[in-house]
Protein backbone atom coordinates (compact mmCIF):
# COMPACT_ATOMS: atom_id res chain seq x y z
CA UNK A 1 0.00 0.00 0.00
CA UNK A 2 2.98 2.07 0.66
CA UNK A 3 4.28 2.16 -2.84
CA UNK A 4 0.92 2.48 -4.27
CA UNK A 5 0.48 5.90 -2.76
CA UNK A 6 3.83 6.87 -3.37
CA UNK A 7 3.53 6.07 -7.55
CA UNK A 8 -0.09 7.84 -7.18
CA UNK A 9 1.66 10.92 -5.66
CA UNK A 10 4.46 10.85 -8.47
CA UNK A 11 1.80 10.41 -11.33
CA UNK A 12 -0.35 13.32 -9.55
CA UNK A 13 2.44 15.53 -9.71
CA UNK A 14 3.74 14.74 -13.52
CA UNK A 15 0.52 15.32 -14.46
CA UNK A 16 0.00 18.47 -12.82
CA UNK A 17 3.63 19.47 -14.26
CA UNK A 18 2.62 18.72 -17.71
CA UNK A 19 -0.62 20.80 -17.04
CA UNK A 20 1.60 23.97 -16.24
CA UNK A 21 4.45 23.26 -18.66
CA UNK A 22 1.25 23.52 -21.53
CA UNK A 23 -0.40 26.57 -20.11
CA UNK A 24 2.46 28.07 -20.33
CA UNK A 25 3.62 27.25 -23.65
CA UNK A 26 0.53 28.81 -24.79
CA UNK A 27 0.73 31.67 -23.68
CA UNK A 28 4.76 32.38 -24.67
CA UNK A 29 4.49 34.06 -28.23
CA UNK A 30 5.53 32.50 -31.40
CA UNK A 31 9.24 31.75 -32.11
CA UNK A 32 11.73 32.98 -34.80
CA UNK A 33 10.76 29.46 -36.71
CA UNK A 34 6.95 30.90 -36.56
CA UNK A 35 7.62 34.02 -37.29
CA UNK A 36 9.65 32.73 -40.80
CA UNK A 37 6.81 31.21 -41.48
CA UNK A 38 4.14 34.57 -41.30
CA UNK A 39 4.52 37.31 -44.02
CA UNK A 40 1.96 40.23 -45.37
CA UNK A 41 0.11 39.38 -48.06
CA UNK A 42 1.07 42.86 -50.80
CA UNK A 43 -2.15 45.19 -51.19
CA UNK A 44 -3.79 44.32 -54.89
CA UNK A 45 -5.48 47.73 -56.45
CA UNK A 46 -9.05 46.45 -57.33
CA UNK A 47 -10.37 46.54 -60.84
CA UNK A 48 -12.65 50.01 -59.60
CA UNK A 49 -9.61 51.80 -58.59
CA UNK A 50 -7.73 51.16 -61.59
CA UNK A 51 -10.97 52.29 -63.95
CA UNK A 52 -11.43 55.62 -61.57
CA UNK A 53 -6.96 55.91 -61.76
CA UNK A 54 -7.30 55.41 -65.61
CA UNK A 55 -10.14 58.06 -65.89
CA UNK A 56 -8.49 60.49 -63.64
CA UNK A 57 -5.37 60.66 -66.24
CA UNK A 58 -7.46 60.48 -69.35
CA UNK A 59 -9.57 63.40 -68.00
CA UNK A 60 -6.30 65.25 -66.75
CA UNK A 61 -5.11 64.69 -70.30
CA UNK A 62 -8.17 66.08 -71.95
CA UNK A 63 -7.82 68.85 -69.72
CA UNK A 64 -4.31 69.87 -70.81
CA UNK A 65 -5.06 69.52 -74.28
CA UNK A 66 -8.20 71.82 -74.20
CA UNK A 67 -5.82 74.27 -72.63
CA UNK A 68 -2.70 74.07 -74.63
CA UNK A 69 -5.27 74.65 -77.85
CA UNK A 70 -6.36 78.05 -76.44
CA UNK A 71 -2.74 78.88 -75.94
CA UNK A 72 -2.13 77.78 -79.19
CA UNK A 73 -5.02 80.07 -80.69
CA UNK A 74 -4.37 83.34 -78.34
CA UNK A 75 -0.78 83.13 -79.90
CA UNK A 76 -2.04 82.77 -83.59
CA UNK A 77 -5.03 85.20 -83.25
CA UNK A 78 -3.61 88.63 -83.22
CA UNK A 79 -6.56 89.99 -81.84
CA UNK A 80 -5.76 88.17 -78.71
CA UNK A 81 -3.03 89.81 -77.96
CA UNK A 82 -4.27 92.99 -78.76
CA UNK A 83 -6.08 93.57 -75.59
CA UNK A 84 -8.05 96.51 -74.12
CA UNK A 85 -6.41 98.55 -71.52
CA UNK A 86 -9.10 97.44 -69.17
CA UNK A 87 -8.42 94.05 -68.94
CA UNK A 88 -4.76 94.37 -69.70
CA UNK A 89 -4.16 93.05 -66.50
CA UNK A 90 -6.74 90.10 -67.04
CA UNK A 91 -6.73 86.84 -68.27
CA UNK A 92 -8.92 86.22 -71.49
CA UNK A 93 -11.59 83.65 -70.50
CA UNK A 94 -12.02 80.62 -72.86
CA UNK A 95 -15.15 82.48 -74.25
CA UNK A 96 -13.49 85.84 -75.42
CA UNK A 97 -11.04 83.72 -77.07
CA UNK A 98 -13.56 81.72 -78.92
CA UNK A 99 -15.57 84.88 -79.74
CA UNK A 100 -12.23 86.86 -81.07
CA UNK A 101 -11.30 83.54 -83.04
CA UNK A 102 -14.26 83.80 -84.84
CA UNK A 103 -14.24 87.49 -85.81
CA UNK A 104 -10.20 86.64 -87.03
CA UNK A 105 -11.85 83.67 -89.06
CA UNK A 106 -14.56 85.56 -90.16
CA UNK A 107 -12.04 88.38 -91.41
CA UNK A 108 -9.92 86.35 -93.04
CA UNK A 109 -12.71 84.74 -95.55
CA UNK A 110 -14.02 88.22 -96.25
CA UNK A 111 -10.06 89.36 -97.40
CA UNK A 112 -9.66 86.07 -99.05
CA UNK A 113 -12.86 87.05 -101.03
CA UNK A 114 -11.49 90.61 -101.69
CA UNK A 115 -8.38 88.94 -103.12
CA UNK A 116 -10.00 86.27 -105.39
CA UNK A 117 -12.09 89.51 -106.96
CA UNK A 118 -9.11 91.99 -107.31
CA UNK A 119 -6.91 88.75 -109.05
CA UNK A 120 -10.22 88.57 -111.25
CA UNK A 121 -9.89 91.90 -112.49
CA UNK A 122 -6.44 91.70 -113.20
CA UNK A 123 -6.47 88.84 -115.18
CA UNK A 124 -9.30 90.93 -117.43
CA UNK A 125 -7.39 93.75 -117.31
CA UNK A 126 -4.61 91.59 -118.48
CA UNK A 127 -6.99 90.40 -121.04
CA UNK A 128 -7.68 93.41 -122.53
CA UNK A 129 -4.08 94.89 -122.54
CA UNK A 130 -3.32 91.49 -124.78
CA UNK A 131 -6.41 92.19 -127.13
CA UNK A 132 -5.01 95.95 -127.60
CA UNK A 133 -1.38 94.61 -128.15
CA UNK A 134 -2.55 92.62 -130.70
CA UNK A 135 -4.74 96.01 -132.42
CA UNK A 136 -1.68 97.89 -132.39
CA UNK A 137 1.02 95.41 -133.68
CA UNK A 138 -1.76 94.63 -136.62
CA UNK A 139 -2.03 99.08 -136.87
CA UNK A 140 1.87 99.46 -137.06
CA UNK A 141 2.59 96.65 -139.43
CA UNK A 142 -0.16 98.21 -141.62
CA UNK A 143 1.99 101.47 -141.64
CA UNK A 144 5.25 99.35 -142.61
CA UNK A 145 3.59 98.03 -145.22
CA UNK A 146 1.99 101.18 -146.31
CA UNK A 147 4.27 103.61 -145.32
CA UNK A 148 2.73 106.41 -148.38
CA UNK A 149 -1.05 106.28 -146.62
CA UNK A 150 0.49 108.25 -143.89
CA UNK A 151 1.01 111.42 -146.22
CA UNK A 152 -2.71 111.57 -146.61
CA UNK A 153 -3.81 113.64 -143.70
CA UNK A 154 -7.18 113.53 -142.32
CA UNK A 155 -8.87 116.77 -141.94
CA UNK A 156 -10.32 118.23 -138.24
CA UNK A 157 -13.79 117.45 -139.77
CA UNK A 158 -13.30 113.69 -140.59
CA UNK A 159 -12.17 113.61 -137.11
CA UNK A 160 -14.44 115.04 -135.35
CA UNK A 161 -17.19 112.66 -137.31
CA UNK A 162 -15.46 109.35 -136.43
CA UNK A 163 -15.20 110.51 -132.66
CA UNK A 164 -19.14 111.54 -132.82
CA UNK A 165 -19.99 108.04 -134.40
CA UNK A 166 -18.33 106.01 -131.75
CA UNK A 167 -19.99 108.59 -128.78
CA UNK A 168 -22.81 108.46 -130.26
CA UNK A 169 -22.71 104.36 -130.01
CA UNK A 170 -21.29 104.54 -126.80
CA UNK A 171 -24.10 107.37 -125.35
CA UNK A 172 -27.17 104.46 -127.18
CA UNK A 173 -26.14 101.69 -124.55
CA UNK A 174 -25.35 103.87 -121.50
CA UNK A 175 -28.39 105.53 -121.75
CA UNK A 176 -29.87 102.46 -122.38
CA UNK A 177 -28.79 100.36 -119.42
CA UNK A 178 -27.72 103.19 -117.02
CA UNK A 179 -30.46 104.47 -114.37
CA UNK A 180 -30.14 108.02 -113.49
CA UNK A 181 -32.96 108.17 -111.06
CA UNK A 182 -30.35 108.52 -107.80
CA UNK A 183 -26.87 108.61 -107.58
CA UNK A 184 -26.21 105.06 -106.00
CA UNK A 185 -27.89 103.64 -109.12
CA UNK A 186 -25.89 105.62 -111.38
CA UNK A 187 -22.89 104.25 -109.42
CA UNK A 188 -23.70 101.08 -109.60
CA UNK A 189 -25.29 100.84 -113.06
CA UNK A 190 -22.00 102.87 -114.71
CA UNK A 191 -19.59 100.07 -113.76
CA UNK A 192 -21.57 97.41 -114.92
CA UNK A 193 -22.22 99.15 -118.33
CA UNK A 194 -17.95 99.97 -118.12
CA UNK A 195 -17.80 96.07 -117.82
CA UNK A 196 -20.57 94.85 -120.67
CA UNK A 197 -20.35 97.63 -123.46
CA UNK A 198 -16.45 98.72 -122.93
CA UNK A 199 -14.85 95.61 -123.77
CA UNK A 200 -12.12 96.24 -126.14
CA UNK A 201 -13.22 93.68 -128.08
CA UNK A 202 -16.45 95.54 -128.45
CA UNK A 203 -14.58 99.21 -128.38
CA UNK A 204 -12.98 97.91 -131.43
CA UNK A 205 -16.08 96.91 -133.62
CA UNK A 206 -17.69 100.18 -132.51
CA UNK A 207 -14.42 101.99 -133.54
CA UNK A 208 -14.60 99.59 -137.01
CA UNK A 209 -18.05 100.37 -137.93
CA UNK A 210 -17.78 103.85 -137.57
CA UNK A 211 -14.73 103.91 -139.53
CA UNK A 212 -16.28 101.73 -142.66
CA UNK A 213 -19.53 104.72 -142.11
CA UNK A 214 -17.50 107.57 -142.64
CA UNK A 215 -15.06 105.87 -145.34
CA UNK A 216 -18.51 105.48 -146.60
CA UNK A 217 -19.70 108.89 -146.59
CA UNK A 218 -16.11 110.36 -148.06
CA UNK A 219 -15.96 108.03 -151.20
């Protein structure tokens, strides 16, 4: 009985031993071996933040390009530069800019026009300058070959009757297509009569069929 109770008393106090030795291993924190074996799982942007981080730059960029192209038009414009002593100081808002790239645009067609309609009337002018080349190179090699019709002068009279004829032609269509009732008509209708009936093409068959009348009325 003896050594009964003293094994029971041993066993008793392993076991009571073994009870401490595990509460205290739980609560003694983790070793190096443990701590190897933990690591931080690395933060993962979501599909929503990349969509709202890819719209942020593409509206940033649209942003910067809208306002490098009203840069780019307040230094072509020259009327943006140009501005009044009022708002010197000021910055031009998007709006004036617009408004004064308009008006430039606007400008620029109606000088554009202008230029098309003065080159127009050059190349007539041109036209006619050609035409009266030709009249005089055909009038001077007459002469050459004729040089004995120049003797025969023409009196004051004949003169005076081949300049009537070709007045008096003139005077039928400009009184016939020009409207003297105010002076902006008369204006207006005189250059287009300069342009329809003053041709030299047509000054030249006026100028020929008065000459052929009064050869007419001499022989």
């Amino acid at each position: 009985p003896a050594l009964f109770m003293e094994n029971a008393r041993k066993s008793s106090i392993v076991s009571r031993a073994n009870s401490i030795g595990s509460t205290s291993a739980s609560s003694v924190p983790n070793t190096d071996d443990e701590d190897s074996d933990y690591h931080q799982e690395p933060y993962k942007e979501s599909y929503k933040d990349q969509r709202r981080r890819a719209h942020t730059q593409a509206e940033q960029k649209r942003r910067d390009a809208i306002k490098k192209g009203y840069n780019d038009l307040q230094a072509i414009v020259p009327t943006c530069e140009q501005q009044d002593f009022s708002i010197s100081s000021q910055k031009l808002s998007k709006a004036i800019v617009l408004q004064k790239t308009i008006d430039y645009i606007q400008f620029l067609h109606k000088e554009k026009k202008k230029q098309e309609e003065e080159v127009s009337t050059l190349r007539k002018d041109v036209l006619a300058l050609k035409i009266m080349k030709v009249n005089y190179e055909q009038i001077v090699k007459a002469h050459q070959d004729n040089p004995n019709e120049g003797k025969n002068q023409v009196s004051d009279e004949v003169k005076f009757s081949v300049f009537q004829g070709i007045m008096d032609s003139l005077f039928q269509s400009f009184n016939a297509s020009v409207s003297v009732t105010s002076f902006q008509e008369l204006s207006a209708c005189v250059f287009s009569w300069i342009e329809e009936h003053c041709k030299p093409q047509t000054l030249r068959d006026v100028v020929i069929g008065v000459l052929h009348k009064v050869k007419s009325q001499l022989y």
